[in-house]
PDB file of N, CA and C in Angstrom:
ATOM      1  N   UNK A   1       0.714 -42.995  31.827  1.00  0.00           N
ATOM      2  CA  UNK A   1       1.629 -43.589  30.876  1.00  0.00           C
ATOM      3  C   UNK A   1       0.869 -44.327  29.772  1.00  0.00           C
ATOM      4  N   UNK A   2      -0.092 -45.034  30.578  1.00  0.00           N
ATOM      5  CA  UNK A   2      -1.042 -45.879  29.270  1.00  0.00           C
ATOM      6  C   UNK A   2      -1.329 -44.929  27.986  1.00  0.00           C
ATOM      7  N   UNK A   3      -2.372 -43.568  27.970  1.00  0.00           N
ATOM      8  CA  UNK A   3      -2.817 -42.810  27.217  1.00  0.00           C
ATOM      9  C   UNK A   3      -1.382 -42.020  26.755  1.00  0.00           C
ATOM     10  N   UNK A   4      -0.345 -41.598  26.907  1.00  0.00           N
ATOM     11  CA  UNK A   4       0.713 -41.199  25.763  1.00  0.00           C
ATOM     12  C   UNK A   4       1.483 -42.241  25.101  1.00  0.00           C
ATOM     13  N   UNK A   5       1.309 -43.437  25.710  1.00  0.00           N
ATOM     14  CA  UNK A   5       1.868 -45.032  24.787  1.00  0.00           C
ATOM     15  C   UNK A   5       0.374 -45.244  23.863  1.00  0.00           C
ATOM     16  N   UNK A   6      -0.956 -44.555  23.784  1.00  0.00           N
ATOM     17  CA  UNK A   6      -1.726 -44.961  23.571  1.00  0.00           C
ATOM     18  C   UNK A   6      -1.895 -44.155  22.064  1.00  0.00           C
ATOM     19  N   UNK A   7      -1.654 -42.778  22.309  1.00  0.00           N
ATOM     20  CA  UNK A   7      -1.187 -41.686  21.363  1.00  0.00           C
ATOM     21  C   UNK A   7      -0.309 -41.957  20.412  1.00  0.00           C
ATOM     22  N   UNK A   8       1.007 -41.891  21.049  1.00  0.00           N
ATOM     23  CA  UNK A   8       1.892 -42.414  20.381  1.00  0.00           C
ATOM     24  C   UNK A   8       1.997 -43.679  19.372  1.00  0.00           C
ATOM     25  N   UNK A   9       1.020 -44.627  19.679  1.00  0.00           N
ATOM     26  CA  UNK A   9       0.846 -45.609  18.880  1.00  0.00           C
ATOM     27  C   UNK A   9      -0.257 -45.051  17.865  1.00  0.00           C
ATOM     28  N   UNK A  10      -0.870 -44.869  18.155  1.00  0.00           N
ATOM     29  CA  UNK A  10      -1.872 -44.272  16.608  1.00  0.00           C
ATOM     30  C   UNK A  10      -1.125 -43.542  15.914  1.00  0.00           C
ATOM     31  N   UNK A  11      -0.606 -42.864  16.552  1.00  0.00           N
ATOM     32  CA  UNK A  11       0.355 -41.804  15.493  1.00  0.00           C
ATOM     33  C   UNK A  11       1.363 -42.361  14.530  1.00  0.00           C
ATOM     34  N   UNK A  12       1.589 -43.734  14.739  1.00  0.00           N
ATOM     35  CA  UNK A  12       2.318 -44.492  13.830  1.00  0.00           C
ATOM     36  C   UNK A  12       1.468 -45.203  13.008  1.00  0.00           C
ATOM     37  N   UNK A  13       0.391 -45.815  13.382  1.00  0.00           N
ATOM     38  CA  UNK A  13      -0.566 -46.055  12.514  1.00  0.00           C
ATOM     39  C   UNK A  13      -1.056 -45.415  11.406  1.00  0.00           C
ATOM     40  N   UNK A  14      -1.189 -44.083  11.942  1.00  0.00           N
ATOM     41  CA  UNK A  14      -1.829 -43.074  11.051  1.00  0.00           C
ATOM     42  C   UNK A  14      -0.908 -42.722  10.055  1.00  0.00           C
ATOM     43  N   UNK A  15       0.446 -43.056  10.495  1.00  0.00           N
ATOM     44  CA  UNK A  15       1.298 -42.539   9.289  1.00  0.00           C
ATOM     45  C   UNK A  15       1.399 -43.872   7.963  1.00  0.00           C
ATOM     46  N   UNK A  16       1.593 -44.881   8.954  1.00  0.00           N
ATOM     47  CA  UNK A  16       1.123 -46.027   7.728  1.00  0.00           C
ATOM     48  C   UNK A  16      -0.163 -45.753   6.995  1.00  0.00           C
ATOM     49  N   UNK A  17      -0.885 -45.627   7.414  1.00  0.00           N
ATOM     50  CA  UNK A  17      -2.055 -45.564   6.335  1.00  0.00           C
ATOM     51  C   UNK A  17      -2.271 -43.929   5.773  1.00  0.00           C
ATOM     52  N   UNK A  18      -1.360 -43.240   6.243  1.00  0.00           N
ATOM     53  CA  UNK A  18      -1.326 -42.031   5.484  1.00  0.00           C
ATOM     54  C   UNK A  18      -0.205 -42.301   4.301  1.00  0.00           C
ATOM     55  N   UNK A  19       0.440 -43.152   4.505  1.00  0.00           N
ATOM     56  CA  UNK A  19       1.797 -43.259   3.465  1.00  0.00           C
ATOM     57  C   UNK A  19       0.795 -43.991   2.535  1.00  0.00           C
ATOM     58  N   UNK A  20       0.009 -45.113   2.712  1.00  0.00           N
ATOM     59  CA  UNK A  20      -0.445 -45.952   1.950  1.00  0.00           C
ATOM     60  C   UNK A  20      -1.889 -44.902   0.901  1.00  0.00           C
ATOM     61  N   UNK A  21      -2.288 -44.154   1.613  1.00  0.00           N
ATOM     62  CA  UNK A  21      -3.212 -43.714   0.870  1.00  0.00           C
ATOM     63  C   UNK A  21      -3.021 -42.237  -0.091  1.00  0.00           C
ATOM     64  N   UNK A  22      -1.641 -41.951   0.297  1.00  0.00           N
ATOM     65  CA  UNK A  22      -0.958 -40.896  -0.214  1.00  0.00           C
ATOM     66  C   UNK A  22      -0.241 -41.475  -1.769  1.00  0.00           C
ATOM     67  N   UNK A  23       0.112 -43.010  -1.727  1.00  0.00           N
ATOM     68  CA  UNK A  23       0.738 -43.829  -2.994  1.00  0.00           C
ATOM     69  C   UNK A  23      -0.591 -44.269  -3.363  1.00  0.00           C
ATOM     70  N   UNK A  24      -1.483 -44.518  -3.363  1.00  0.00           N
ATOM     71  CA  UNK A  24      -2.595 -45.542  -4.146  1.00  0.00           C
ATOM     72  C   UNK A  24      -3.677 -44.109  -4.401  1.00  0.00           C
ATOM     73  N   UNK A  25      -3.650 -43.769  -3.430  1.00  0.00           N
ATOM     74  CA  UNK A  25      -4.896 -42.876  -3.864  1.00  0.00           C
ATOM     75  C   UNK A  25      -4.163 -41.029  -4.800  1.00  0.00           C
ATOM     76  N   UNK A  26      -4.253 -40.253  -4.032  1.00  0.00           N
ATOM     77  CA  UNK A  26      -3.963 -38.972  -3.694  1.00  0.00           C
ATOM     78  C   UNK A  26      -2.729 -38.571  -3.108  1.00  0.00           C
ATOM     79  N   UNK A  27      -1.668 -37.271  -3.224  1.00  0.00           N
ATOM     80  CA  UNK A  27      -1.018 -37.000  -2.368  1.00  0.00           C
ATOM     81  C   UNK A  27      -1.463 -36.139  -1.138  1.00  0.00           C
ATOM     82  N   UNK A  28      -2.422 -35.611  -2.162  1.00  0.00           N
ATOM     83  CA  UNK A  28      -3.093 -34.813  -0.500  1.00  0.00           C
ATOM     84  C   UNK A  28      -3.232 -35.271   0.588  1.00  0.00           C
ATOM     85  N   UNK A  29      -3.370 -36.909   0.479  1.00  0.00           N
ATOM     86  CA  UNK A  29      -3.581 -37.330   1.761  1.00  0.00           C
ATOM     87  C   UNK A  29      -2.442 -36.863   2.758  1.00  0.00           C
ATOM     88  N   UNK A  30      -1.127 -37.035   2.020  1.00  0.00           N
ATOM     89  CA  UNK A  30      -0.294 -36.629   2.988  1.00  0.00           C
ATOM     90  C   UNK A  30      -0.268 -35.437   3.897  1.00  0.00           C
ATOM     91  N   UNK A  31      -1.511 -34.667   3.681  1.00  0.00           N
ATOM     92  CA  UNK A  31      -1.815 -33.863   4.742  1.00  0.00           C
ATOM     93  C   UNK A  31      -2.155 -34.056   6.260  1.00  0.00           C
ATOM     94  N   UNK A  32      -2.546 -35.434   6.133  1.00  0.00           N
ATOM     95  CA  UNK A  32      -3.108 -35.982   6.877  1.00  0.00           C
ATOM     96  C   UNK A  32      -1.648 -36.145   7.993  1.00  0.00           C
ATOM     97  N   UNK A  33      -0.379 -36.164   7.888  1.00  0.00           N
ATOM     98  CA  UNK A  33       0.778 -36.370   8.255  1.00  0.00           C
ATOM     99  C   UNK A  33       0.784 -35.131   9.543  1.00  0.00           C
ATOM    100  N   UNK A  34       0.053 -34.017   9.229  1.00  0.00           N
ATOM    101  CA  UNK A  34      -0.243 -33.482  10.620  1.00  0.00           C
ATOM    102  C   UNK A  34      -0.089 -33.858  11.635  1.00  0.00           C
ATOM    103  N   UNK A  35      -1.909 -34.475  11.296  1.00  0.00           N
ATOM    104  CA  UNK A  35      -2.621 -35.345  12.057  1.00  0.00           C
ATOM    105  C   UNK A  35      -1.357 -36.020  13.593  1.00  0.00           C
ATOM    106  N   UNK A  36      -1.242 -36.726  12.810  1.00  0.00           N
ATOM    107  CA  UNK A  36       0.135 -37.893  13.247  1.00  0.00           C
ATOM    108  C   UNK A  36       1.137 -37.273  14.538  1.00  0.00           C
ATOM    109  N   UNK A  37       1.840 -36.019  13.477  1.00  0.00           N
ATOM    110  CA  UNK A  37       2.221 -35.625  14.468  1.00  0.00           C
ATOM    111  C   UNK A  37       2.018 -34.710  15.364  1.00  0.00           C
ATOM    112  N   UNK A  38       0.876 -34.615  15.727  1.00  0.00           N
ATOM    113  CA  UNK A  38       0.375 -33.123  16.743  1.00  0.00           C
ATOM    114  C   UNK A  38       0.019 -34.987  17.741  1.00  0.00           C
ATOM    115  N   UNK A  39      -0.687 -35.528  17.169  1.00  0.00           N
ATOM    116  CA  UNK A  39      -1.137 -37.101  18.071  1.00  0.00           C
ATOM    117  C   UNK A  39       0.346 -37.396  18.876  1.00  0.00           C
ATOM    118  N   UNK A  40       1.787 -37.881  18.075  1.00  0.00           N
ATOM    119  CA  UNK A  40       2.507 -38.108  18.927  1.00  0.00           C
ATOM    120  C   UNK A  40       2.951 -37.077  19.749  1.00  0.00           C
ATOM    121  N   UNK A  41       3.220 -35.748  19.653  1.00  0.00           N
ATOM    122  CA  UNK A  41       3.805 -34.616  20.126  1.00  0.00           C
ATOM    123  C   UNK A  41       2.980 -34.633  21.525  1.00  0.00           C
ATOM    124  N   UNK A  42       1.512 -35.176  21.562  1.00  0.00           N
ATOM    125  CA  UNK A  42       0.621 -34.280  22.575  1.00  0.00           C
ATOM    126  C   UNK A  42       0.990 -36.320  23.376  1.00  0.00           C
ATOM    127  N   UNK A  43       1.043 -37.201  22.562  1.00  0.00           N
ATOM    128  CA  UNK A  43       1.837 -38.134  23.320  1.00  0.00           C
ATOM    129  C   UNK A  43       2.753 -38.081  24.425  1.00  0.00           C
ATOM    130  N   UNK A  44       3.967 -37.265  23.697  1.00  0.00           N
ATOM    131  CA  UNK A  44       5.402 -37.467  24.592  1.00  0.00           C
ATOM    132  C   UNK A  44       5.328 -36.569  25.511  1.00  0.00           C
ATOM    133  N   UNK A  45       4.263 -35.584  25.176  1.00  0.00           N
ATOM    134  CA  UNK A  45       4.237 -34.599  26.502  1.00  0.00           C
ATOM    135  C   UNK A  45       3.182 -35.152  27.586  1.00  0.00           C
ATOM    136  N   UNK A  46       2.546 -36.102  27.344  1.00  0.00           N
ATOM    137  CA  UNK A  46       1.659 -36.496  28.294  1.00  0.00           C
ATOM    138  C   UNK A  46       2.545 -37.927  29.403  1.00  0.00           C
ATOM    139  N   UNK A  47       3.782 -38.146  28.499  1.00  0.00           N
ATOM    140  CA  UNK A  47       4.563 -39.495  28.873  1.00  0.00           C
ATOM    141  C   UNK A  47       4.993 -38.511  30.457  1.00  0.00           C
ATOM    142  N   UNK A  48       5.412 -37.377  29.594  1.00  0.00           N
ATOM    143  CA  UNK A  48       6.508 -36.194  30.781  1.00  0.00           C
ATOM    144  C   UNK A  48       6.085 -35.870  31.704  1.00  0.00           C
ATOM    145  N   UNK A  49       4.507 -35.499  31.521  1.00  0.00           N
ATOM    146  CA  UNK A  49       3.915 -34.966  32.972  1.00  0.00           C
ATOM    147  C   UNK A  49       3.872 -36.737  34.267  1.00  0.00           C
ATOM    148  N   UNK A  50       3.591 -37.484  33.263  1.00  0.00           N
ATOM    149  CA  UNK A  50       3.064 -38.781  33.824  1.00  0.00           C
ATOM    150  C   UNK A  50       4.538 -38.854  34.655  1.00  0.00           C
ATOM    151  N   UNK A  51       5.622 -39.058  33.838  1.00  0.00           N
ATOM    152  CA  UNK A  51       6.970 -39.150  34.680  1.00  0.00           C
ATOM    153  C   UNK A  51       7.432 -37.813  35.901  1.00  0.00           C
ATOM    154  N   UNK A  52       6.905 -36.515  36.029  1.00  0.00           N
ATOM    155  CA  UNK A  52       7.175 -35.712  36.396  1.00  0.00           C
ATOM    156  C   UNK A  52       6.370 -35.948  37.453  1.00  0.00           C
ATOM    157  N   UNK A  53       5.086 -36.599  37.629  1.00  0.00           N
ATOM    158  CA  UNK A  53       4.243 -36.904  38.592  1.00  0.00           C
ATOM    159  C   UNK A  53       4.725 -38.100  39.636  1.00  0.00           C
ATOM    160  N   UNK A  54       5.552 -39.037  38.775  1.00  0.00           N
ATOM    161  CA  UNK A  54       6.082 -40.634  39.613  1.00  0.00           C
ATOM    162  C   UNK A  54       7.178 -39.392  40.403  1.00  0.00           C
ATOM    163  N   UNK A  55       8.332 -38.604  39.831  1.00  0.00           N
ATOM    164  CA  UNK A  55       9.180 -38.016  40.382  1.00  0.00           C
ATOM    165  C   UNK A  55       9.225 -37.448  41.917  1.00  0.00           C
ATOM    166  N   UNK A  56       7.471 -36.917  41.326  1.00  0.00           N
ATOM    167  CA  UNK A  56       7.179 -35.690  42.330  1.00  0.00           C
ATOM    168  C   UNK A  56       6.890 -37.007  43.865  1.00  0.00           C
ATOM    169  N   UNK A  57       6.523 -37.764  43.152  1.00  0.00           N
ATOM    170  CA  UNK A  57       6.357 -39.052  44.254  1.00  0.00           C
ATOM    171  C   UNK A  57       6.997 -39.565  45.508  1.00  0.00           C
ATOM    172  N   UNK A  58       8.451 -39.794  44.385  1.00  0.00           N
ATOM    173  CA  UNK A  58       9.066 -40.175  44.896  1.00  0.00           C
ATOM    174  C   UNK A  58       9.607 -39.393  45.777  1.00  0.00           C
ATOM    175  N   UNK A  59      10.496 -38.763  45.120  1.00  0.00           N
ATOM    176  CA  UNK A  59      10.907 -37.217  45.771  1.00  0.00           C
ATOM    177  C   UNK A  59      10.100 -36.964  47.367  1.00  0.00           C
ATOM    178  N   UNK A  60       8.625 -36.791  47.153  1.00  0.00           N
ATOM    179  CA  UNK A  60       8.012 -36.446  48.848  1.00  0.00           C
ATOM    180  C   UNK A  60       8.009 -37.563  49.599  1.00  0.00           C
ATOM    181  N   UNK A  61       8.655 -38.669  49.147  1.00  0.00           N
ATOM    182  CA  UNK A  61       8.337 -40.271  50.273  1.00  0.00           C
ATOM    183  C   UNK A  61       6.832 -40.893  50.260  1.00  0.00           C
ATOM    184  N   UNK A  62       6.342 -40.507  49.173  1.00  0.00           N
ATOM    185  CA  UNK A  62       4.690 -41.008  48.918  1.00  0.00           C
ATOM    186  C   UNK A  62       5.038 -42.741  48.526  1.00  0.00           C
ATOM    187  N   UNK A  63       6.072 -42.674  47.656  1.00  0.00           N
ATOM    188  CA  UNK A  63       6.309 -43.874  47.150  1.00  0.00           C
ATOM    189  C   UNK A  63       7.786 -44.576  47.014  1.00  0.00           C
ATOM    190  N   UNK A  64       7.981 -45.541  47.248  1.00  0.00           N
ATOM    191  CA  UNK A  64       9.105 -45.921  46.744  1.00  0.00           C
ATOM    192  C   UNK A  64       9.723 -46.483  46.120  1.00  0.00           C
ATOM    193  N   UNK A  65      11.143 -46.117  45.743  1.00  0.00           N
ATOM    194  CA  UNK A  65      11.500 -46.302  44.704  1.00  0.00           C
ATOM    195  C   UNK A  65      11.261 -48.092  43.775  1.00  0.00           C
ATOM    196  N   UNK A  66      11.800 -48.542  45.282  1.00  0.00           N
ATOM    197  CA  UNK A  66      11.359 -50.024  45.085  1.00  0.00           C
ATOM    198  C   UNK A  66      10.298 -51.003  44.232  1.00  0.00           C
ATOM    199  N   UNK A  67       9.057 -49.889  44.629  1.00  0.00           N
ATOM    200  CA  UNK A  67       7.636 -49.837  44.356  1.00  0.00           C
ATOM    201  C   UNK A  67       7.203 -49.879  42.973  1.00  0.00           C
ATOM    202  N   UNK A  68       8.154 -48.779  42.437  1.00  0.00           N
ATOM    203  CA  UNK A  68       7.761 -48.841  40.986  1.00  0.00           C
ATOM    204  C   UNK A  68       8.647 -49.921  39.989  1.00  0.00           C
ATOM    205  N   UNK A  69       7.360 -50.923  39.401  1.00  0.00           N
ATOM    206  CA  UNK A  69       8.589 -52.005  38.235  1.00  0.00           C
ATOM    207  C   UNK A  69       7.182 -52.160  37.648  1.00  0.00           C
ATOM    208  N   UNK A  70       7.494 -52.714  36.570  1.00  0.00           N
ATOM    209  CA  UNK A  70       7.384 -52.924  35.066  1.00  0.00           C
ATOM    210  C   UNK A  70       6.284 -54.051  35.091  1.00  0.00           C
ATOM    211  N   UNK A  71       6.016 -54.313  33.840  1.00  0.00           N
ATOM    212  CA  UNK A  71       5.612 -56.047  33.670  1.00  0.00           C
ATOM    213  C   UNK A  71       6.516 -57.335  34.368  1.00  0.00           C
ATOM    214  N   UNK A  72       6.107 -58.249  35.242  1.00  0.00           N
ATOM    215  CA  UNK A  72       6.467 -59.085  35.556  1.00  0.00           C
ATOM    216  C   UNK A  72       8.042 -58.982  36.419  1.00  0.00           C
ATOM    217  N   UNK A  73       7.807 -57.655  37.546  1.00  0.00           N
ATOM    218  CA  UNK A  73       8.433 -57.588  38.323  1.00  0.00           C
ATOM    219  C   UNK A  73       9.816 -56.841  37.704  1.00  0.00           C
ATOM    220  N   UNK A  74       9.885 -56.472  36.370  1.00  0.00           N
ATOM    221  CA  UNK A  74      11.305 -56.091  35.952  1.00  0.00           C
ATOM    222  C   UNK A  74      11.262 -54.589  36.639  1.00  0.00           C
ATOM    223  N   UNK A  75      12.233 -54.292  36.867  1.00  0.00           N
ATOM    224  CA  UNK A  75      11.762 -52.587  37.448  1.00  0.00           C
ATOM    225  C   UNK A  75      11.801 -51.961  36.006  1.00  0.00           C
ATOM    226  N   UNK A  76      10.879 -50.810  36.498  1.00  0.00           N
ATOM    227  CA  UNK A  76      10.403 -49.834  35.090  1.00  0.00           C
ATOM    228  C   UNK A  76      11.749 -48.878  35.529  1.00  0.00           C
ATOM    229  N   UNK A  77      12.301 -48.358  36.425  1.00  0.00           N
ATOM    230  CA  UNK A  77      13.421 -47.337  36.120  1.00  0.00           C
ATOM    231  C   UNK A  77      15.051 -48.766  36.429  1.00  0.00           C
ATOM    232  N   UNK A  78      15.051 -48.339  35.557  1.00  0.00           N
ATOM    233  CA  UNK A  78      17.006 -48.780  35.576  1.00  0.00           C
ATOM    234  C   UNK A  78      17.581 -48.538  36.556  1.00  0.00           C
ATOM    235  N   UNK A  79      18.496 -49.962  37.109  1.00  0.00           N
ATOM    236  CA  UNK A  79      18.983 -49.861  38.021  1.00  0.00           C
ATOM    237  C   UNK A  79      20.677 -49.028  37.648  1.00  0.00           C
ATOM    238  N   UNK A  80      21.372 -48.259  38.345  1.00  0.00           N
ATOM    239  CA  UNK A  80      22.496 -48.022  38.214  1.00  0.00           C
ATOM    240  C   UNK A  80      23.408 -48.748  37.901  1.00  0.00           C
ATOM    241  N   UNK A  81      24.558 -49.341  37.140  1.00  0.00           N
ATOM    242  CA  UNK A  81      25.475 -50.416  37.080  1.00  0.00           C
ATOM    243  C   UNK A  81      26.770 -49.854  38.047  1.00  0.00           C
ATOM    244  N   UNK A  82      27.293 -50.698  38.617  1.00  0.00           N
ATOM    245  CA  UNK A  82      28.447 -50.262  39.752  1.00  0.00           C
ATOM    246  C   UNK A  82      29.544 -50.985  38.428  1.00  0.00           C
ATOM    247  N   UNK A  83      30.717 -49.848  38.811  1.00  0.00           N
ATOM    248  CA  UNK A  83      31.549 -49.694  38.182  1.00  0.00           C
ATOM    249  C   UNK A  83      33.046 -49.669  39.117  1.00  0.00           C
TER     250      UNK A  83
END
């Protein structure tokens, strides 16, 4: 999860300073807008396997559900709301 939150964040970076150097300098830079997004794309697919892996986890009784939370005890998956 770290390395596609890690991706994903440059890839926003890169677009700021691709926007910025595309107005002051050159438009070509905006080529650079690729860049950006092949960085987040190869991001969100790395988020998926990472989540497809906790799944596969859970799913065989390796881990439980319990087990997995967040920063400072919040759970990282959402609890259901009863209705």
């Amino acid at each position: 999860m770290g390395e596609a939150e890690f991706r994903k964040n440059v890839a926003y970076a890169l677009v700021g300073l691709t926007a910025a150097l595309s107005w002051l300098e050159s438009p070509w830079w905006a080529l650079l807008l690729v860049l950006s997004v092949r960085l987040y794309v190869a991001g969100v697919g790395s988020e998926r396997s990472a989540n497809d892996v906790l799944i596969q986890a859970v799913v065989a009784g390796l881990v439980l559900p319990g087990a997995l939370s967040g920063a400072a005890g919040v759970p990282a998956v959402p609890a259901r709301r009863s209705q």
